[in-house]
Protein backbone atom coordinates (compact mmCIF):
# COMPACT_ATOMS: atom_id res chain seq x y z
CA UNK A 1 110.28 81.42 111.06
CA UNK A 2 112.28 84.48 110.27
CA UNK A 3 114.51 82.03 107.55
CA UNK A 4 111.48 80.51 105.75
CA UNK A 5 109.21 84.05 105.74
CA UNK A 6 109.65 85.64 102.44
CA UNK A 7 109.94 89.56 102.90
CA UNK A 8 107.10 90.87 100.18
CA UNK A 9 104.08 88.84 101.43
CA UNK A 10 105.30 90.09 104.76
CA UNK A 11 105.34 93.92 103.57
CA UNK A 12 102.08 93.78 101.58
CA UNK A 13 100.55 92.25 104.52
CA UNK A 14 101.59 94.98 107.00
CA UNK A 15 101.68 97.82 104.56
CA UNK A 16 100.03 98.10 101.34
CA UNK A 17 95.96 98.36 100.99
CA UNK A 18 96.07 97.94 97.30
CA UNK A 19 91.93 97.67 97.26
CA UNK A 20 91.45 100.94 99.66
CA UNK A 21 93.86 102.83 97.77
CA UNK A 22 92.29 101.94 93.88
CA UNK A 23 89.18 102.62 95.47
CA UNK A 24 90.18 106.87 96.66
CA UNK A 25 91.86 106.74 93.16
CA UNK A 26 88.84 105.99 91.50
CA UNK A 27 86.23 107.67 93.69
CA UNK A 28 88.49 111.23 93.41
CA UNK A 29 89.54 111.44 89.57
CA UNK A 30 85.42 110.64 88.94
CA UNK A 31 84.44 113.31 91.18
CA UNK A 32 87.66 116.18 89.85
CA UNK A 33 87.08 114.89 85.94
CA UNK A 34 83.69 113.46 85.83
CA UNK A 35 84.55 110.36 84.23
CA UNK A 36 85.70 107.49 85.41
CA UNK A 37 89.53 106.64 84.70
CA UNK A 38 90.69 104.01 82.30
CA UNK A 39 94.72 104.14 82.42
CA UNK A 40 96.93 104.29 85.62
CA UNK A 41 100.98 104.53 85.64
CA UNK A 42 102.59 102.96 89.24
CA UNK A 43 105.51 105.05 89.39
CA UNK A 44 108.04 102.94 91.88
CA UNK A 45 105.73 100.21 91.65
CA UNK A 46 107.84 97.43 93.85
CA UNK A 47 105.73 94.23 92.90
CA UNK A 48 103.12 95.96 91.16
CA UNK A 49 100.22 94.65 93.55
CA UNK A 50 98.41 98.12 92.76
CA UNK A 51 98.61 97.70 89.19
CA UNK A 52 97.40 94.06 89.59
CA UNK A 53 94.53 95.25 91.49
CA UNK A 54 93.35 98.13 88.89
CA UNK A 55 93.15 95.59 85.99
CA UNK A 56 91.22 93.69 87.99
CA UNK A 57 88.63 95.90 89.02
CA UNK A 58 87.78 96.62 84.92
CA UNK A 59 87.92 95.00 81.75
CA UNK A 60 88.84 98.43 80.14
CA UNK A 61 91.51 99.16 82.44
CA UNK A 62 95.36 99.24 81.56
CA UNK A 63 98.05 99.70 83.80
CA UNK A 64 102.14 99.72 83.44
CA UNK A 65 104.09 99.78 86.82
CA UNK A 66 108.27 101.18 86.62
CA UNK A 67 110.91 100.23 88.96
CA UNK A 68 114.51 99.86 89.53
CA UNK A 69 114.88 96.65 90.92
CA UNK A 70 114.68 93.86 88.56
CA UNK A 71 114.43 91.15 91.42
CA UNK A 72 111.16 92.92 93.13
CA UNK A 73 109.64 92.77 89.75
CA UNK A 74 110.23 89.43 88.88
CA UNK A 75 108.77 88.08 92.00
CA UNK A 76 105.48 90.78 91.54
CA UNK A 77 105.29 88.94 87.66
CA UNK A 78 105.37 85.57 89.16
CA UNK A 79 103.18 86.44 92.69
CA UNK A 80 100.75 89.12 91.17
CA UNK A 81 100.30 89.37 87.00
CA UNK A 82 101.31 85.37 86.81
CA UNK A 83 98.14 84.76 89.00
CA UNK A 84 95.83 86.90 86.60
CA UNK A 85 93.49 86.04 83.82
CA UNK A 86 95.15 85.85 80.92
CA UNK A 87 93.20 88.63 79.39
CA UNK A 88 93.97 90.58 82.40
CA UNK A 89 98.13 89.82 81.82
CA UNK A 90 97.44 91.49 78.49
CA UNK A 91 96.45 95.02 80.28
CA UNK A 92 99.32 95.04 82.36
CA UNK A 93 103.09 95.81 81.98
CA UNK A 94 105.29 96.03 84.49
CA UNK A 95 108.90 97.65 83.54
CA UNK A 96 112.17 97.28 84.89
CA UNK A 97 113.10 101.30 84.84
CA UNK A 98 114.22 104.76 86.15
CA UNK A 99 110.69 106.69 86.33
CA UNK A 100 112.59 109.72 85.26
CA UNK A 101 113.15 108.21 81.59
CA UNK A 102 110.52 105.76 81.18
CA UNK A 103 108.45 106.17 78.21
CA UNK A 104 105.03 105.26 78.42
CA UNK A 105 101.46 106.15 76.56
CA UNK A 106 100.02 109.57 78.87
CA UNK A 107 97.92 107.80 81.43
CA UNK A 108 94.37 109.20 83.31
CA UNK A 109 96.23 108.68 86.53
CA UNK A 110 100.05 108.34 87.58
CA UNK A 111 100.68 107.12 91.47
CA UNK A 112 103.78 107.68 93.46
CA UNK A 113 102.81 105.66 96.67
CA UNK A 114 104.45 104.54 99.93
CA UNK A 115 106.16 107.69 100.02
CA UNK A 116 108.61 106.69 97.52
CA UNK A 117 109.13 109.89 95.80
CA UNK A 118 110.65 111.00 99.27
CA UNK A 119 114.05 109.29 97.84
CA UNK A 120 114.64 112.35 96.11
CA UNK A 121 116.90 114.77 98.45
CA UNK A 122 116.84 117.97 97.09
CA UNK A 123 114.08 120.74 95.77
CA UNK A 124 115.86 120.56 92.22
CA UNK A 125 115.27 116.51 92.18
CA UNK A 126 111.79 116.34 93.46
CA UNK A 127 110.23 119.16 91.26
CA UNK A 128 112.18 117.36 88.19
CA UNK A 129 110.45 113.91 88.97
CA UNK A 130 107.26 116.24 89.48
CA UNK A 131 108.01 117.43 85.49
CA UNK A 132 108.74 114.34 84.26
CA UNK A 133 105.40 112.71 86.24
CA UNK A 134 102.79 115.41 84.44
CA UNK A 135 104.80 114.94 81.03
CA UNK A 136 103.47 110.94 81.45
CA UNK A 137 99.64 112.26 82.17
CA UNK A 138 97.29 112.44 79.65
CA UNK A 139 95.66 116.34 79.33
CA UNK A 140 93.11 115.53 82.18
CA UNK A 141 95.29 113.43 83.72
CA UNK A 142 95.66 113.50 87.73
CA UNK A 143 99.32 112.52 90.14
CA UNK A 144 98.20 110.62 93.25
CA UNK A 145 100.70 110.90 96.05
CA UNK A 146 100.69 109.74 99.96
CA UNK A 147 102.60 111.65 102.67
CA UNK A 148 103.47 111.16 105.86
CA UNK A 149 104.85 113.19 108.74
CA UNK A 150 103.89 114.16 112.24
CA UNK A 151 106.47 115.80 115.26
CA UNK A 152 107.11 112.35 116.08
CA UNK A 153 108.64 111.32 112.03
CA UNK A 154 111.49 113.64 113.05
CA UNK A 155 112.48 111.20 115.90
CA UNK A 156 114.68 108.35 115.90
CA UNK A 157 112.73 105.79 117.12
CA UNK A 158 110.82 102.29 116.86
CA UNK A 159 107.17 101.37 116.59
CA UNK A 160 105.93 97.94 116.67
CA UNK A 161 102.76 96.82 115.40
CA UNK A 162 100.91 93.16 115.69
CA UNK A 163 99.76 91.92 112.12
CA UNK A 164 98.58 88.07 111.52
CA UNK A 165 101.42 85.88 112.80
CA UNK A 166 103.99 88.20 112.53
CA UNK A 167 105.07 91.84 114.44
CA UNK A 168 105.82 94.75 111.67
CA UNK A 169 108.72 97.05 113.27
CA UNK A 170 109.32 100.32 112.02
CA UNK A 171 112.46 101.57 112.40
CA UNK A 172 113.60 105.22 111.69
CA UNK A 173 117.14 104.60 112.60
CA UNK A 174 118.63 108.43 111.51
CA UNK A 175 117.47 111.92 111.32
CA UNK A 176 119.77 114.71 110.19
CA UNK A 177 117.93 118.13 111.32
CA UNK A 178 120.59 120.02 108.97
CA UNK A 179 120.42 118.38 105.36
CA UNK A 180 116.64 116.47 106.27
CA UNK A 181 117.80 113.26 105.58
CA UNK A 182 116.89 110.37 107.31
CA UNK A 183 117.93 106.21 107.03
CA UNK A 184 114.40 104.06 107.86
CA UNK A 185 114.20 100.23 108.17
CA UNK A 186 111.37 97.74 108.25
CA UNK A 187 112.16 94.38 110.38
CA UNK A 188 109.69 91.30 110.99
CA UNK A 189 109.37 89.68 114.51
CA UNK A 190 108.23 86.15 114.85
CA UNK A 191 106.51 83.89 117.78
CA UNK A 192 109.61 81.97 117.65
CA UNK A 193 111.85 85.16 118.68
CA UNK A 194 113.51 85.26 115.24
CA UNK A 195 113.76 88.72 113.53
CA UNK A 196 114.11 89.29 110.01
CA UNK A 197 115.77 92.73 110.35
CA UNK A 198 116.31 94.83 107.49
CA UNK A 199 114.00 93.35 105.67
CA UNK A 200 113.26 96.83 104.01
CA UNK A 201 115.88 100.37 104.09
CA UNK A 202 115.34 103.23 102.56
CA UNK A 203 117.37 106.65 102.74
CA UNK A 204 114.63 109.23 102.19
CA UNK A 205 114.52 113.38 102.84
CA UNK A 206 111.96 114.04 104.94
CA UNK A 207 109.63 116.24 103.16
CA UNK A 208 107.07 118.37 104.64
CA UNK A 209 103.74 119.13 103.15
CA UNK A 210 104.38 122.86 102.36
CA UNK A 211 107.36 121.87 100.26
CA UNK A 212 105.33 119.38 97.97
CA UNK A 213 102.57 121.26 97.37
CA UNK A 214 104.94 124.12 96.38
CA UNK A 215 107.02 122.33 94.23
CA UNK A 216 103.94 120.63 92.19
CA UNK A 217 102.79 124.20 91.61
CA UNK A 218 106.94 125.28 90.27
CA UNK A 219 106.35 121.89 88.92
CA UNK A 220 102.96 123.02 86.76
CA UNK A 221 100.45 121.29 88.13
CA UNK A 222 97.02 123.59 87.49
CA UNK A 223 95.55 122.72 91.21
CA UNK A 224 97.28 120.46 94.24
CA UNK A 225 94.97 118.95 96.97
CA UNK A 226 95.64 117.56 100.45
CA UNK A 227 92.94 114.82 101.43
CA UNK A 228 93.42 114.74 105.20
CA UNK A 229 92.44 111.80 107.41
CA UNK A 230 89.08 112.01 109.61
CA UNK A 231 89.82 110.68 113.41
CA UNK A 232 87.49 107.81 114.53
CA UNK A 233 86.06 109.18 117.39
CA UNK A 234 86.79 106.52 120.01
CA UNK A 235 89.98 105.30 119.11
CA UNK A 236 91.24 108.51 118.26
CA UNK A 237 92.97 106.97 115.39
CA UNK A 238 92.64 108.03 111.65
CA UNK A 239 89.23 106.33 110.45
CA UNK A 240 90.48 105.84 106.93
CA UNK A 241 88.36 108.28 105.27
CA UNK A 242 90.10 110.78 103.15
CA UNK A 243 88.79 114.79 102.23
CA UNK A 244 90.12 117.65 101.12
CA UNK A 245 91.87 119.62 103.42
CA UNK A 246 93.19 123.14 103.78
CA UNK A 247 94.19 122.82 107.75
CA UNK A 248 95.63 119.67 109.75
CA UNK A 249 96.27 118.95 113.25
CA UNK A 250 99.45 118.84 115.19
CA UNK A 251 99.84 115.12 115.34
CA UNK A 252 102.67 113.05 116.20
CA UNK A 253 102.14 110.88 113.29
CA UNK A 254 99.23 111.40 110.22
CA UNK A 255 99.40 109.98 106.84
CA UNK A 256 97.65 112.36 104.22
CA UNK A 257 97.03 111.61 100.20
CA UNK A 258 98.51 114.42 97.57
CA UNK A 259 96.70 114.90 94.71
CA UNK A 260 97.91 117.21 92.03
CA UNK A 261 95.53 117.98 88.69
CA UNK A 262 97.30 118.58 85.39
């Protein structure tokens, strides 16, 4: 199973919640800006399955997603803008790009999900992608950012989680206390016993909270805003519903939104 499974329908089973996360984008810049917003940037953008999912929501809405890797994108034309309308194919451009030089039209809202923006390992880095990201946003324009951390995401260790016909394995495989930098995988486990391992690495600093917020502000962002996650009451899990936050808890693991007003 592990041989014929292909790695991105995998990971935007198990990770990505391209529907939930339009819908806080949408729901917060209308609340912040009072209007509802038109143009979105997906910094990173993998396979661009956000982006897909924003044009379709609106006939008015544009989106362009940047990324490195030419192969990723090439498999999000042919999986995700391939299977749109073809009016919707004309709102959407997906380009094969460092997000620190892309050029693109200022956008109402620029997202830098799945924590990718953690790939940049020093202060001096992360404010200058923080720069170049309000440069791309139109005067009202808003950055969207998720975060994740916890006393237990400066562990090495595995957690395993059951999705539809497949186990999702996350692996964070190195921590260096000194320099914050750790090495985290993604593997796939099947019924059969085969593994896909490695199906996903990334070699990220482990940024905390206080550090992002204060390097939007050195960054010039006019206002920066954690939405925290409420706890469901008898799981004691997060219940997926995001608000502004000034104070978290100590958890071992929480996954928190960013959002930073122009």
């Amino acid at each position: 199973m592990a041989s014929q499974a292909d790695r991105h329908i995998l990971y935007e089973q198990s990770v990505q919640e391209p529907e939930a996360e339009m819908d806080f984008v949408e729901s917060v810049f209308e609340e912040i800006r009072g209007r509802e917003p038109i143009t979105l940037r997906e910094d990173f953008c993998g396979t661009g399955n956000s982006s897909a999912e924003w044009v379709r929501r609106h006939e008015e809405h544009t989106a362009v997603g940047v990324d490195l890797d030419g192969e990723v994108l090439a498999w999000g034309r042919e999986h995700h803008v391939g299977r749109l309308e073809k009016e919707q194919q004309a709102r959407i451009q997906l380009i094969e790009g460092d997000v620190m030089t892309a050029k693109t039209e200022p956008v109402d809202a620029l997202l830098a999900m799945n924590f990718s923006y953690y790939l940049f390992k020093t202060r001096k880095a992360l404010r200058t992608y923080f720069e170049k990201a309000r440069t791309n946003l139109a005067e009202d324009g808003v950055l969207f950012l998720d975060a994740f951390g916890g006393y237990d995401a400066f562990r090495e260790l595995e957690e395993e989680r059951e999705c539809d016909g497949f186990d999702y394995i996350w692996d964070q495989a190195h921590y260096d206390p000194i320099t914050g930098e750790m090495t985290c995988h993604i593997h796939f486990a099947f019924p059969d016993g085969s593994e896909l391992k490695k199906a996903f690495t990334y070699h990220w600093r482990m940024w905390t909270l206080p550090e992002i917020q204060e390097l939007l502000e050195e960054a010039g962002f006019a206002r920066v805003t954690v939405y925290w996650e409420g706890t469901d009451e008898e799981s004691g899990e997060g219940d997926g519903e995001f608000t502004p936050a000034a104070h978290g808890e100590a958890d071992a693991g929480w996954i928190c939104y960013v959002v930073a007003e122009k």
